[in-house]
Protein backbone atom coordinates (compact mmCIF):
# COMPACT_ATOMS: atom_id res chain seq x y z
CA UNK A 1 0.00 0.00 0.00
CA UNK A 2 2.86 2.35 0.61
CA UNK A 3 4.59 1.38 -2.55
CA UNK A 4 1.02 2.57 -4.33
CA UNK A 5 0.68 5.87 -2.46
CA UNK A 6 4.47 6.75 -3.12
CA UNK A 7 4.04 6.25 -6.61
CA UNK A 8 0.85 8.61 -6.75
CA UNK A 9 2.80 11.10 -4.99
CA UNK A 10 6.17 10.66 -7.60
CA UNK A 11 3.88 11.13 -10.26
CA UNK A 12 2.05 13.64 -9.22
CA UNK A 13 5.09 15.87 -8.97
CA UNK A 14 6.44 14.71 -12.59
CA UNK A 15 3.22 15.38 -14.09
CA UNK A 16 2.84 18.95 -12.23
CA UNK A 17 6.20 20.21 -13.68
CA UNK A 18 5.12 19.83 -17.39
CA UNK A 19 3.13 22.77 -17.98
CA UNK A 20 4.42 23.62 -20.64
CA UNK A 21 2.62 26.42 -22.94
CA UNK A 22 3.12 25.76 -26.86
CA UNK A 23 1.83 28.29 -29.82
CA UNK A 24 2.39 27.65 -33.31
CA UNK A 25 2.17 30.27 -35.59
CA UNK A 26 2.22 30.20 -39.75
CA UNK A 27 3.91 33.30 -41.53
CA UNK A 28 4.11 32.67 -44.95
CA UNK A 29 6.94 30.13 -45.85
CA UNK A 30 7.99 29.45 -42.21
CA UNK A 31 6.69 28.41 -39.44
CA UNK A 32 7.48 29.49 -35.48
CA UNK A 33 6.74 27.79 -32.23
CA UNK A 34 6.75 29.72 -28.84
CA UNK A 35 7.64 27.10 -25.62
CA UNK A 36 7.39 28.73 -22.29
CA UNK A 37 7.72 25.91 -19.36
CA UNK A 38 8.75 27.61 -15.94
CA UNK A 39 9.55 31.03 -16.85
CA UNK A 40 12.14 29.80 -19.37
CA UNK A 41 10.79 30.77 -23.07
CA UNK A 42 12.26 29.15 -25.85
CA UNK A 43 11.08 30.08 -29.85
CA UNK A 44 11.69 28.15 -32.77
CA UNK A 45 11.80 28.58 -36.40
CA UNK A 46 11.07 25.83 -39.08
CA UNK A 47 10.69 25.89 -43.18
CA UNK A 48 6.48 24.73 -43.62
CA UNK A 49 8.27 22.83 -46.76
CA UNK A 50 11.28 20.65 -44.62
CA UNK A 51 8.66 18.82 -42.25
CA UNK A 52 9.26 18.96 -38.47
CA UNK A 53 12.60 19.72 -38.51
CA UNK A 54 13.07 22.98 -35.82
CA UNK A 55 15.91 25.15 -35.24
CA UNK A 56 16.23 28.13 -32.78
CA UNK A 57 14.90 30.88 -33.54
CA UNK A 58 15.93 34.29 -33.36
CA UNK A 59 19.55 33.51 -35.15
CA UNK A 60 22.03 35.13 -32.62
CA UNK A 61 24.87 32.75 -34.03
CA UNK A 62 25.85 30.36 -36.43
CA UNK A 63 25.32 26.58 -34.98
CA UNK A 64 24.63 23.02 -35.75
CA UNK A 65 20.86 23.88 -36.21
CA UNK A 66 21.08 26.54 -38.55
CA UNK A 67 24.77 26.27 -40.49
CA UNK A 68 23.41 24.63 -43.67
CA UNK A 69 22.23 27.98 -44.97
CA UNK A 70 23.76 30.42 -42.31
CA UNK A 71 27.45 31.82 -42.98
CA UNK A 72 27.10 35.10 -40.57
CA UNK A 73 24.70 37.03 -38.37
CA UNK A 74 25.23 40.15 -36.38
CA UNK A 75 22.10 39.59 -34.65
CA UNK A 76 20.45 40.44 -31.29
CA UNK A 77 16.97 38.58 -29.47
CA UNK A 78 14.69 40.59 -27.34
CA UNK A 79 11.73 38.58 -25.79
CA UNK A 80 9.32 40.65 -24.29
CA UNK A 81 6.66 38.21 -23.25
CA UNK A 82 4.65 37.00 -26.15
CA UNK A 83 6.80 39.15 -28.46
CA UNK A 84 9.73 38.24 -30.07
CA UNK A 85 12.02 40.46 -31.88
CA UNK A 86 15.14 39.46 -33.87
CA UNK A 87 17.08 42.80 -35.18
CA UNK A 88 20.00 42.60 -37.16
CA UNK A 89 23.00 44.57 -38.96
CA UNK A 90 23.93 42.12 -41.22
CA UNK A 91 23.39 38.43 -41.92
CA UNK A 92 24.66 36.16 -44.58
CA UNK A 93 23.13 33.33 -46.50
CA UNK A 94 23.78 31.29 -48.79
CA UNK A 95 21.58 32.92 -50.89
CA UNK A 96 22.40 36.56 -50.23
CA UNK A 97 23.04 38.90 -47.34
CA UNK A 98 20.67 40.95 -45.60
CA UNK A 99 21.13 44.55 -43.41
CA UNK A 100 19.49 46.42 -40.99
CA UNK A 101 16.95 44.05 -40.59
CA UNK A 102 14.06 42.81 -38.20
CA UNK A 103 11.81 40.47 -37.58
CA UNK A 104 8.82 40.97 -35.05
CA UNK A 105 6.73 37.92 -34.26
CA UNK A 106 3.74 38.68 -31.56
CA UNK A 107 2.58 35.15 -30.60
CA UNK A 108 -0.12 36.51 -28.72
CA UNK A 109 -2.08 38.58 -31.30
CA UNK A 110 -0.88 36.25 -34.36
CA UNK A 111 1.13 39.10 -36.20
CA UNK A 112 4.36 38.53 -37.68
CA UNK A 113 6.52 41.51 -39.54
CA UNK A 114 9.87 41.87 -41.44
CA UNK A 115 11.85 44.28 -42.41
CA UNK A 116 15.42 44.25 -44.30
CA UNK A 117 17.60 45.50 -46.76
């Protein structure tokens, strides 16, 4: 009977840790995901046409997630709740570079907006 009761109580600590909020929101060609679980947000960025394959999202720096298109970024991330806001001086692609740029994606309301040279 212990062994029972223990196990309730285990899992009803596991289970009351995973609140985790997901949105999903379409933009034209891509596709972005806002995770917040325990004050810790986390956004994500995915091409609608390459399946379920995320990377991180706003590009701050080139890494494994990103380099296959990715050469440079001088970009910074501000998160302001539901908001997210990647500005950039300069990033470059494979197919092209891009300056003074951003990129304003308001999970809450469902807006997304870019801007870029």
């Amino acid at each position: 009977m212990k062994n029972i009761i223990l196990g309730m109580l285990i899992s009803l600590f596991l289970f009351s840790n995973s609140n985790a909020e997901i949105i999903i929101l379409k933009c034209h060609k891509n596709v972005y995901k806002y995770v917040s679980n325990n004050n810790e947000i986390k956004t994500f960025q995915a091409v609608s046409s390459a399946g379920d394959v995320w990377m991180e999202w706003p590009k701050t720096k080139v890494q494994d997630d990103n380099k296959h298109f990715l050469k440079f970024t001088d970009a910074e991330a501000i998160i302001d709740g539901y908001v997210v806001t990647e500005k950039f001086k300069k990033l470059i692609t494979k197919s092209g570079i891009a300056k003074n740029g951003r990129t304003i994606v308001d999970f809450k309301n469902k807006s997304y907006d870019t801007k870029g040279i």
